[in-house]
Protein backbone atom coordinates (compact mmCIF):
# COMPACT_ATOMS: atom_id res chain seq x y z
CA UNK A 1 213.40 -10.37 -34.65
CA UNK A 2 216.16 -8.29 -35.37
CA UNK A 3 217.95 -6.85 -32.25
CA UNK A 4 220.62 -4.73 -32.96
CA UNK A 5 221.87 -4.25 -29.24
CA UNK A 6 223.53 -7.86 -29.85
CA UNK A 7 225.78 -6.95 -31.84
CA UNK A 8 227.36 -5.31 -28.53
CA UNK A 9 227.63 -9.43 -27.38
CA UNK A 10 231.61 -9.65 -29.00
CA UNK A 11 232.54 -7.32 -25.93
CA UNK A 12 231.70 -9.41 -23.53
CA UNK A 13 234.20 -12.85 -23.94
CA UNK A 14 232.29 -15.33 -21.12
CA UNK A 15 229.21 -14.81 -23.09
CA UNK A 16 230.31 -17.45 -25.61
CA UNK A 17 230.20 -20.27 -23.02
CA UNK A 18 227.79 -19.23 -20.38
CA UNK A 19 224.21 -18.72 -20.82
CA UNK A 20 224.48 -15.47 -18.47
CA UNK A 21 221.35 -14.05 -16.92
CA UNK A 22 222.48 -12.50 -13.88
CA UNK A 23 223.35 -9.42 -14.20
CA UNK A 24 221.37 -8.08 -11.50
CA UNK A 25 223.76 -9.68 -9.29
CA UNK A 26 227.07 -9.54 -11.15
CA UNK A 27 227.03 -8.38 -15.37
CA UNK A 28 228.79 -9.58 -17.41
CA UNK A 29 232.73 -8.45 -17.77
CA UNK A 30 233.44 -6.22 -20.85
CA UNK A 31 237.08 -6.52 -22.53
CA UNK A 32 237.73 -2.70 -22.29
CA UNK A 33 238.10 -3.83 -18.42
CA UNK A 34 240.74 -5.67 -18.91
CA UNK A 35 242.57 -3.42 -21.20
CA UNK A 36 241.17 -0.56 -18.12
CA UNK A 37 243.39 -2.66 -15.41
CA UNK A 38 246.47 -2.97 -17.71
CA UNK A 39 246.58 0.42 -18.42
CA UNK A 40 246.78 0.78 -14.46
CA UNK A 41 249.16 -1.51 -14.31
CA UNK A 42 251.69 0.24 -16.80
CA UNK A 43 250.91 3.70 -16.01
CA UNK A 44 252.31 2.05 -11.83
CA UNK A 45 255.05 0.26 -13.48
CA UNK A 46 256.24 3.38 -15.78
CA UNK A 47 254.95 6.29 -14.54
CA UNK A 48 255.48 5.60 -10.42
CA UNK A 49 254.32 7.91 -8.02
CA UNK A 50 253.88 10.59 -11.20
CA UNK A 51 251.28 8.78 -12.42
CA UNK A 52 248.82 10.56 -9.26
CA UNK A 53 249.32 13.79 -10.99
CA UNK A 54 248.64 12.45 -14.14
CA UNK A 55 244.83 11.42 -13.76
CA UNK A 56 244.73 8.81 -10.60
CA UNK A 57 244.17 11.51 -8.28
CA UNK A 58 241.12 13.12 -10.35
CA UNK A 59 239.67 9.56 -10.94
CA UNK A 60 236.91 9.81 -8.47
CA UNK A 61 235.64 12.61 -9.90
CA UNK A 62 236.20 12.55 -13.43
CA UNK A 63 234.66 8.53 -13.44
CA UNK A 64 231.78 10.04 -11.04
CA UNK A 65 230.95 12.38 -14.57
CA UNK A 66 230.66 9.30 -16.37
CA UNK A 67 228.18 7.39 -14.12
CA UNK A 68 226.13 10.83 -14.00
CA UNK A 69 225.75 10.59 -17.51
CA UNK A 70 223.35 7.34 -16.95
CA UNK A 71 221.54 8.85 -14.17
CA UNK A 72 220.79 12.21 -14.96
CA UNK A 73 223.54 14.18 -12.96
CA UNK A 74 225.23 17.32 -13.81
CA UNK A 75 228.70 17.31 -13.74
CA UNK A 76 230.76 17.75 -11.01
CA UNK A 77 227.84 16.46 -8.51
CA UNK A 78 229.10 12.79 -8.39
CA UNK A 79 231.97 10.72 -6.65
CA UNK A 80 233.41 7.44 -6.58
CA UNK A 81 233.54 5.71 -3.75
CA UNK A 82 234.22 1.52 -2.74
CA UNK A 83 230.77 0.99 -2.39
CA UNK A 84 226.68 1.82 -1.48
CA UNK A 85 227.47 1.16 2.38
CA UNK A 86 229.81 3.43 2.94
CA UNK A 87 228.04 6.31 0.39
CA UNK A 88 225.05 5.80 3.15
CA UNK A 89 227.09 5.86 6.18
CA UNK A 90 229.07 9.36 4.36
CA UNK A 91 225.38 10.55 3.93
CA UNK A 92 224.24 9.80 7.58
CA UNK A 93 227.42 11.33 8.92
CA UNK A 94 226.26 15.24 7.55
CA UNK A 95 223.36 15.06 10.24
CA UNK A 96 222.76 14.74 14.04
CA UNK A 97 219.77 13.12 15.54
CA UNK A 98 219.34 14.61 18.43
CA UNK A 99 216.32 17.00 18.07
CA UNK A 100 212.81 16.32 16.91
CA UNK A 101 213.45 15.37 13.20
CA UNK A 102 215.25 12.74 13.49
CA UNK A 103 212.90 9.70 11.90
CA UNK A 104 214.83 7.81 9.18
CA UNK A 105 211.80 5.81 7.53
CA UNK A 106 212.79 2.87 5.14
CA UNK A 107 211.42 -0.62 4.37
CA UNK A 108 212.37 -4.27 5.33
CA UNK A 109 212.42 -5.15 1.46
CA UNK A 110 215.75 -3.15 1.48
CA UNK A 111 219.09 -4.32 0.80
CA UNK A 112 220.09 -5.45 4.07
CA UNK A 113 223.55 -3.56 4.02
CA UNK A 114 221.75 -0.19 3.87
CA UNK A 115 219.31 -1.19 6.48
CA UNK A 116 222.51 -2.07 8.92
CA UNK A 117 223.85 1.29 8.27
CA UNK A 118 220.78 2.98 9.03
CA UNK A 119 219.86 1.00 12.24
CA UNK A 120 223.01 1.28 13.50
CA UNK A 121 222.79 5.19 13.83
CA UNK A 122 219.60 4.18 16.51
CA UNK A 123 222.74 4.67 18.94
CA UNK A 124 223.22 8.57 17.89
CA UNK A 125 219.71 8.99 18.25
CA UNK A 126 217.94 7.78 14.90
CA UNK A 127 214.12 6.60 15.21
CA UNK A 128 214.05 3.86 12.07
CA UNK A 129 210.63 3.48 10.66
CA UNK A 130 210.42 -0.47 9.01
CA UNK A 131 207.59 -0.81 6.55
CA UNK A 132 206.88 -3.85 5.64
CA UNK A 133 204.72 -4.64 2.42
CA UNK A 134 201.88 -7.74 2.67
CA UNK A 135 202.83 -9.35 -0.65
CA UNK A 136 206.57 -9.70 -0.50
CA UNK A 137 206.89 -7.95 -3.64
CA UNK A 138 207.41 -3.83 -1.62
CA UNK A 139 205.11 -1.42 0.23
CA UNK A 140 202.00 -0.14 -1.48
CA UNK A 141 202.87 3.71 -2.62
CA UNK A 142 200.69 5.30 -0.15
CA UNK A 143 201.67 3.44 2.96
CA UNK A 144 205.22 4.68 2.26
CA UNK A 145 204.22 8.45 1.54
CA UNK A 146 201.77 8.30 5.22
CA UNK A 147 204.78 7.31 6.88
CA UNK A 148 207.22 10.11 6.11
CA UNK A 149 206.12 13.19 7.88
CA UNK A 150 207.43 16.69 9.98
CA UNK A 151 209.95 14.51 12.26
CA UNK A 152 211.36 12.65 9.55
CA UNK A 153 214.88 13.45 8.21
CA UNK A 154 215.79 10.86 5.72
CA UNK A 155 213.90 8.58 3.61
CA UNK A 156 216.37 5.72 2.29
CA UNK A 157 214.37 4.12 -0.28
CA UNK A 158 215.87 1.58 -3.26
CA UNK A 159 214.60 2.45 -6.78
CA UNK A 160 214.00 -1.26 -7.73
CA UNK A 161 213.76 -3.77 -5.28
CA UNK A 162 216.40 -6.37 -4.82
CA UNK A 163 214.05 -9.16 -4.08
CA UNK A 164 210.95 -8.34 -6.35
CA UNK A 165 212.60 -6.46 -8.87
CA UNK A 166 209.44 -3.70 -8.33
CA UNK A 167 209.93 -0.11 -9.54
CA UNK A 168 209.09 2.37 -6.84
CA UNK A 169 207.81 5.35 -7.74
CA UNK A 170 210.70 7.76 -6.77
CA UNK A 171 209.23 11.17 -7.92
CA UNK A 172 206.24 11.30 -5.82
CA UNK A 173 208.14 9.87 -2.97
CA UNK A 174 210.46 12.90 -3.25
CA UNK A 175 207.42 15.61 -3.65
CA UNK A 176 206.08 13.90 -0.11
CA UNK A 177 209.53 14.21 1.57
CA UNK A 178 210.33 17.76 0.43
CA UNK A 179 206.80 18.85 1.52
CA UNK A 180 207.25 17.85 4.72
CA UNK A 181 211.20 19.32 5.07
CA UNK A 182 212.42 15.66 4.66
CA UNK A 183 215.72 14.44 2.27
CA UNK A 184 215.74 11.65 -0.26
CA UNK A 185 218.51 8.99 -0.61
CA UNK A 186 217.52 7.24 -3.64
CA UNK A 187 219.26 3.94 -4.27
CA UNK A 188 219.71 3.04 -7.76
CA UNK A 189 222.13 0.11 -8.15
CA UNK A 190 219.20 -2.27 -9.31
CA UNK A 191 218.19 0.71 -11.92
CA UNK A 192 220.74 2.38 -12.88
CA UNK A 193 221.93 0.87 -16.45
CA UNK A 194 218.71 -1.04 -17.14
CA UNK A 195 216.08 1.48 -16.07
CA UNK A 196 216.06 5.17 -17.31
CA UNK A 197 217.14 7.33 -13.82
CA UNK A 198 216.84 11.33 -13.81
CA UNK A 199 217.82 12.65 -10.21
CA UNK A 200 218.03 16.27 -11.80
CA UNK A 201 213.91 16.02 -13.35
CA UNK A 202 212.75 14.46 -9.59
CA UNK A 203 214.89 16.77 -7.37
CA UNK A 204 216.76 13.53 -5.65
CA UNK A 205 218.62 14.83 -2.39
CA UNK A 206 220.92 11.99 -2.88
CA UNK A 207 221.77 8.87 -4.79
CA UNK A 208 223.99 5.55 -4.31
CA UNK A 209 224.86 2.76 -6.13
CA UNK A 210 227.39 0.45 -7.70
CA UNK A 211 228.76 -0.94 -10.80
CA UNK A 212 228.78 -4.40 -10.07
CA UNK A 213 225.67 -5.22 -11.55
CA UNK A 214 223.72 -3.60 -14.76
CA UNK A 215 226.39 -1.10 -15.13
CA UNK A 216 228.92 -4.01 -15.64
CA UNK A 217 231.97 -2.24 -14.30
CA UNK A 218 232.94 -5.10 -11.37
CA UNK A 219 233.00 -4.29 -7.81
CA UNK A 220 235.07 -1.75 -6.02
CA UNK A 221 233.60 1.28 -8.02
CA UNK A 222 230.53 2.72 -5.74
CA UNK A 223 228.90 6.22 -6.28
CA UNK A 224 227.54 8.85 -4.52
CA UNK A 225 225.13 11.51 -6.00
CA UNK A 226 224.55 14.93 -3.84
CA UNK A 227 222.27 17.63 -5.32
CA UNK A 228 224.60 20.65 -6.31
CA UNK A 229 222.44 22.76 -3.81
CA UNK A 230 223.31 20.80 -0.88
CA UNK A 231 227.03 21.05 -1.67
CA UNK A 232 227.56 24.07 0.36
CA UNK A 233 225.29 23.11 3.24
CA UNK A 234 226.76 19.98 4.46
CA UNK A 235 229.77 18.75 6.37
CA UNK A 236 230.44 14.92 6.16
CA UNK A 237 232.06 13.82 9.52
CA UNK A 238 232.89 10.73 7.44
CA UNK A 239 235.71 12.52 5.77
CA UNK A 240 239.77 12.58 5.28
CA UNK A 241 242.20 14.29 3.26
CA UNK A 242 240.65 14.49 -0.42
CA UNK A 243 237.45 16.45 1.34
CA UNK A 244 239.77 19.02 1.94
CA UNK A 245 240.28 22.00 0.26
CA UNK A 246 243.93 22.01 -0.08
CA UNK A 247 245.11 18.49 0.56
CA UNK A 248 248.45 18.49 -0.43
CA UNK A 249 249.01 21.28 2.48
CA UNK A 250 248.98 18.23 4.59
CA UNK A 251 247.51 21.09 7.43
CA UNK A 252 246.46 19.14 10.65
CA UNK A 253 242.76 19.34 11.82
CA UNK A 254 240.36 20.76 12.11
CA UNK A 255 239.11 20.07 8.47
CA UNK A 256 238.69 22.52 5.89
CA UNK A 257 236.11 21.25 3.61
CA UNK A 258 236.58 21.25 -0.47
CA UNK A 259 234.13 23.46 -2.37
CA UNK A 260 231.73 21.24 -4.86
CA UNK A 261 231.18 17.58 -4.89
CA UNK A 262 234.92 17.09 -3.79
CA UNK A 263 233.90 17.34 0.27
CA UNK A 264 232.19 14.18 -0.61
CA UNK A 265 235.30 12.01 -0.56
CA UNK A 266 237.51 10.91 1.70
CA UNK A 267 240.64 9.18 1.66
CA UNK A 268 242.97 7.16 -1.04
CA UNK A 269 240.82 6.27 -4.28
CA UNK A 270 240.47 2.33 -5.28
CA UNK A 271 242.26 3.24 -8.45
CA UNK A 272 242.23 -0.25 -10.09
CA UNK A 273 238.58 -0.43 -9.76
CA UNK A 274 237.82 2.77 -11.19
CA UNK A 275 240.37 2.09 -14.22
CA UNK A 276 238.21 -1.59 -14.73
CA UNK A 277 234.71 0.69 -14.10
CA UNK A 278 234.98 2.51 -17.18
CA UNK A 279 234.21 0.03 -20.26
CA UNK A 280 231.02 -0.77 -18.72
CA UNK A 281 229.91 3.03 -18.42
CA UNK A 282 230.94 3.36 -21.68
CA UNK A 283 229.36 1.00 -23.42
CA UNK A 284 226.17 2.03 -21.53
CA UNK A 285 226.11 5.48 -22.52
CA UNK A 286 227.02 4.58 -26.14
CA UNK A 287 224.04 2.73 -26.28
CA UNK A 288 221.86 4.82 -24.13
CA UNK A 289 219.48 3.56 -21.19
CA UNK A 290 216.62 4.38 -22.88
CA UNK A 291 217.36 1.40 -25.53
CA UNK A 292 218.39 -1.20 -23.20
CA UNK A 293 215.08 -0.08 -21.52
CA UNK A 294 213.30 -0.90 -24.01
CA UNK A 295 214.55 -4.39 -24.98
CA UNK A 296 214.88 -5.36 -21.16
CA UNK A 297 210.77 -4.35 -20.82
CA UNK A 298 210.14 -6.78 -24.25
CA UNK A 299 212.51 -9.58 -23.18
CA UNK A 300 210.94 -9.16 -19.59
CA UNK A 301 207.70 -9.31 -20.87
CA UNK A 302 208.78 -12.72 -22.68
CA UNK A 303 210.14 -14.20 -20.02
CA UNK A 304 206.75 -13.50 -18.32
CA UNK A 305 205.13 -15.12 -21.18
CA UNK A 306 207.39 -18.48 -21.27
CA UNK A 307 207.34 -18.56 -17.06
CA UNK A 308 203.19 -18.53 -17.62
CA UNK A 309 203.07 -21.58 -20.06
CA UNK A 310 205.77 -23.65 -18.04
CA UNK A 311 203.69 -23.05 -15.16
CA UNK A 312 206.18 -21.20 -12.54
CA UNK A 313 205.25 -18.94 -9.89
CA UNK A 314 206.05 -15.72 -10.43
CA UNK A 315 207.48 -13.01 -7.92
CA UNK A 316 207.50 -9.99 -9.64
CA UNK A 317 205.23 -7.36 -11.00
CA UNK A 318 203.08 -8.12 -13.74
CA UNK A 319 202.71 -4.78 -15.16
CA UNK A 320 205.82 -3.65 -17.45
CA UNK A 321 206.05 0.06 -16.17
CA UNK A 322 206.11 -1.34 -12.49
CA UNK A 323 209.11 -3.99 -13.04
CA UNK A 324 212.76 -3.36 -13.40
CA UNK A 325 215.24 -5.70 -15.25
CA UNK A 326 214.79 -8.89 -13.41
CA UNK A 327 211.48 -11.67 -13.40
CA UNK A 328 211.88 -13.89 -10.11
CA UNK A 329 210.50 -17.33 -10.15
CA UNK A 330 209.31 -18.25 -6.93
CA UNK A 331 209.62 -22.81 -7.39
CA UNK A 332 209.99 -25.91 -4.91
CA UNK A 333 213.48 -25.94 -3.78
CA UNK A 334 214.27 -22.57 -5.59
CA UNK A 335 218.26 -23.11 -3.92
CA UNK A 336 218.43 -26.74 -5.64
CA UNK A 337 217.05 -25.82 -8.98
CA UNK A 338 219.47 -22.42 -8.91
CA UNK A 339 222.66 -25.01 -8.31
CA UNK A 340 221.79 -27.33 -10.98
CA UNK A 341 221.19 -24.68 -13.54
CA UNK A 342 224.33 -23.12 -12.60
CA UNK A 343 225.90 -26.57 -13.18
CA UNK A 344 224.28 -26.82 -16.68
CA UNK A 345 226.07 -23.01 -17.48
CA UNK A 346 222.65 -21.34 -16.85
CA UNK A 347 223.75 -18.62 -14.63
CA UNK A 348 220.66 -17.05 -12.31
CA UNK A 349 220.73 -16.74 -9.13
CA UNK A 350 218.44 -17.50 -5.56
CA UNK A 351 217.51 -15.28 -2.89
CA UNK A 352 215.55 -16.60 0.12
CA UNK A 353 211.74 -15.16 0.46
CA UNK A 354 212.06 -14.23 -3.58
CA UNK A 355 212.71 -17.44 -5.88
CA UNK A 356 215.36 -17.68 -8.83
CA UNK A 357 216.00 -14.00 -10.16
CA UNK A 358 216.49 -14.23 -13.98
CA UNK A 359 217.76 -11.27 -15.84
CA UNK A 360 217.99 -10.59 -19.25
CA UNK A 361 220.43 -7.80 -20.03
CA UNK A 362 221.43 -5.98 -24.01
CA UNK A 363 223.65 -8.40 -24.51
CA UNK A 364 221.31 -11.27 -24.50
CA UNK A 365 219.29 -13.44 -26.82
CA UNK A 366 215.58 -14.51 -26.56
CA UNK A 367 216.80 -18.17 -27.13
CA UNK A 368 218.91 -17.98 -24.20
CA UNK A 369 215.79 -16.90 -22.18
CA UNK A 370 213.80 -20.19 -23.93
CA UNK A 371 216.64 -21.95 -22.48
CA UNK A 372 216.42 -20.73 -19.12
CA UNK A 373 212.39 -21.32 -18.88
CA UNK A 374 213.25 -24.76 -20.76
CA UNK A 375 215.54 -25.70 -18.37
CA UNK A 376 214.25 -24.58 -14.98
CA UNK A 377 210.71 -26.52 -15.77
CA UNK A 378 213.38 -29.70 -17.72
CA UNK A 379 214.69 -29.63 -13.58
CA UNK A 380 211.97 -29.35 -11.97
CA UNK A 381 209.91 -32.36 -13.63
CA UNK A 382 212.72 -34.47 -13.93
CA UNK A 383 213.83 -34.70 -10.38
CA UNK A 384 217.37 -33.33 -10.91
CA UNK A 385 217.10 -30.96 -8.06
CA UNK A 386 215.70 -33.48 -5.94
CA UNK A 387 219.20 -34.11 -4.13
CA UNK A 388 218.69 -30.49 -3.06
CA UNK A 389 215.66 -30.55 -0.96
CA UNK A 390 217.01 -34.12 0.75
CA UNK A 391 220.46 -32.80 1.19
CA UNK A 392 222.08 -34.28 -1.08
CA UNK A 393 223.35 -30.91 -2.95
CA UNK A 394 224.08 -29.49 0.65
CA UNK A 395 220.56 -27.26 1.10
């Protein structure tokens, strides 16, 4: 089958001795990252302190317009920051919980780093509603939409699941919130890149994320999505000196806040992240989500078909329009087989009460997926992960 999308596989150097399937967890590094951090590097060593003033200090904002471009934003209504926990905690710090709307309803098939965030405002006041789904895949639709009502103030809620890899349906979770006077923080860092995102066309209150995995920009390079009509409304108590609306008049407190996006950051930019970011965003938007879409919903759908006749549990939705990037194989000693495949250059990953997550990305071939399947059932008969379950591997 031709598949023009590889031909984007000569960007991407550790493809050429790694069968790489993980990019839910970490993608794959593009060159134009390297070539992003030595740019940083000369622009420090030649330029000094005048390279701030000559695009360093914008970087958060003018890299935000970039990831907007993949998730539906308008310019000038994203910002960079290090990553999704701190875009939550910068999110939670615009309210106060002390009066009757103050329910922050989420569910234990989270990521556990925005669940900590959340629980921990129970000390300001916070009511967290769990939900927990029956099938370890998420919570069925309408369980989720009963739960938010009149008290509620925030509904955190992840796109795609980390575990199950299931698509949640974010528009009619926003209609339910904003009938009731409720916000939405939509977490897209297991969409974004591999599963077409509009926060404009569903009315998103807010959005997080990170390029470490589909987006393929490394770590350090989080972002943080506010509606424009919000803009004006809040003030972050998370803040520092680039929220401000004249930061350079180094005026002391209290803080004047930055019209726009802008009173969304805070202090010093991770400028060698956001330099590294770029190559990934770009090669995303030059090939447009909507393609990688559709090749990650056939070469899903394959993997699907290969898992079935190797006879391996599966973890993940069934139905294409309900599963996101990844198929999760739920096997005997899950851990072990993960290790030895990463020993044989197979690179997937394990996470416990999910199986091995296996994720096929633009850049990669239906062989390698043969190979995966192939290899994973090759283990499983043959023993090799054996060691694992006995100890022998260190499980």
């Amino acid at each position: 089958m031709s598949d023009p999308l590889l031909a984007w596989r000569r960007e991407f150097p550790s493809l050429e001795t790694t069968t790489y399937l993980v990019s839910h967890s970490l993608g794959a590094m593009p060159r134009g990252a390297a070539d992003g951090l030595a740019a940083y590097a000369t622009s420090w060593r030649e330029r000094g302190v005048r390279a701030w003033a000559e695009g360093w200090w914008e970087l958060p904002l003018t890299v935000g317009d970039e990831v907007g471009r993949l998730i539906g934003a308008p310019p000038g209504s994203v910002v960079m920051h290090p990553n999704v926990s701190l875009c939550q905690a910068l999110i939670l710090s615009c309210f106060a919980f002390s009066g009757r709307r103050n329910k922050i309803v989420c569910e234990a098939a989270d990521f556990p780093s925005v669940l900590y965030v959340h629980e921990a405002h129970q000390a300001l006041g916070a009511r967290v509603v769990r939900l927990a789904g029956d099938d370890g895949i998420g919570v069925p639709l309408e369980r989720l939409l009963a739960a938010i009502d009149e008290e509620t103030l925030l509904v955190p809620v992840s796109h795609v699941l980390f575990r199950s890899s299931r698509i949640q349906d974010l528009p009619a979770i926003v209609q339910r919130a904003h009938q009731v006077g409720a916000l939405v923080v939509a977490d897209l860092y297991q969409s974004a890149g591999t599963v077409p995102v509009d926060v404009t066309a569903w009315d998103v209150d807010f959005a997080t994320g990170g390029s470490v995995k589909w987006l393929c920009g490394g770590p350090g390079a989080g972002y943080l999505y506010v509606a424009p009509r919000l803009h004006g409304v809040l003030e972050p108590r998370l803040t520092g000196w680039m929220a401000h609306e004249r930061p350079f008049a180094f005026e002391p407190g209290p803080i004047r806040y930055a019209n726009g996006i802008a009173r969304f950051l805070h202090g010093t930019p991770a400028v060698p992240a956001l330099c590294a970011a770029r190559a990934g965003y770009a090669i995303a938007n030059a090939i447009g989500v909507a393609a990688i879409r559709e090749k990650s919903l056939r070469q899903t759908g394959l993997l699907l078909e290969l898992g079935e006749s190797a006879g391996l549990p599966l973890k993940s939705p069934r139905h294409p329009h309900e599963r996101g990037g990844t198929v999760v194989f739920d096997v005997p000693a899950g851990e072990a087989v993960t290790r030895e495949l990463v020993r044989r250059e197979i690179l997937v990953d394990f996470r416990p009460g999910a199986g091995i997550r296996v994720s096929p990305h633009y850049y990669t071939t239906d062989d390698e997926l043969r190979r995966a399947v192939s290899e994973i059932r090759e283990v499983l008969d043959s023993g090799a992960a054996g060691a694992g379950v006995s100890g022998g591997l260190g499980f």
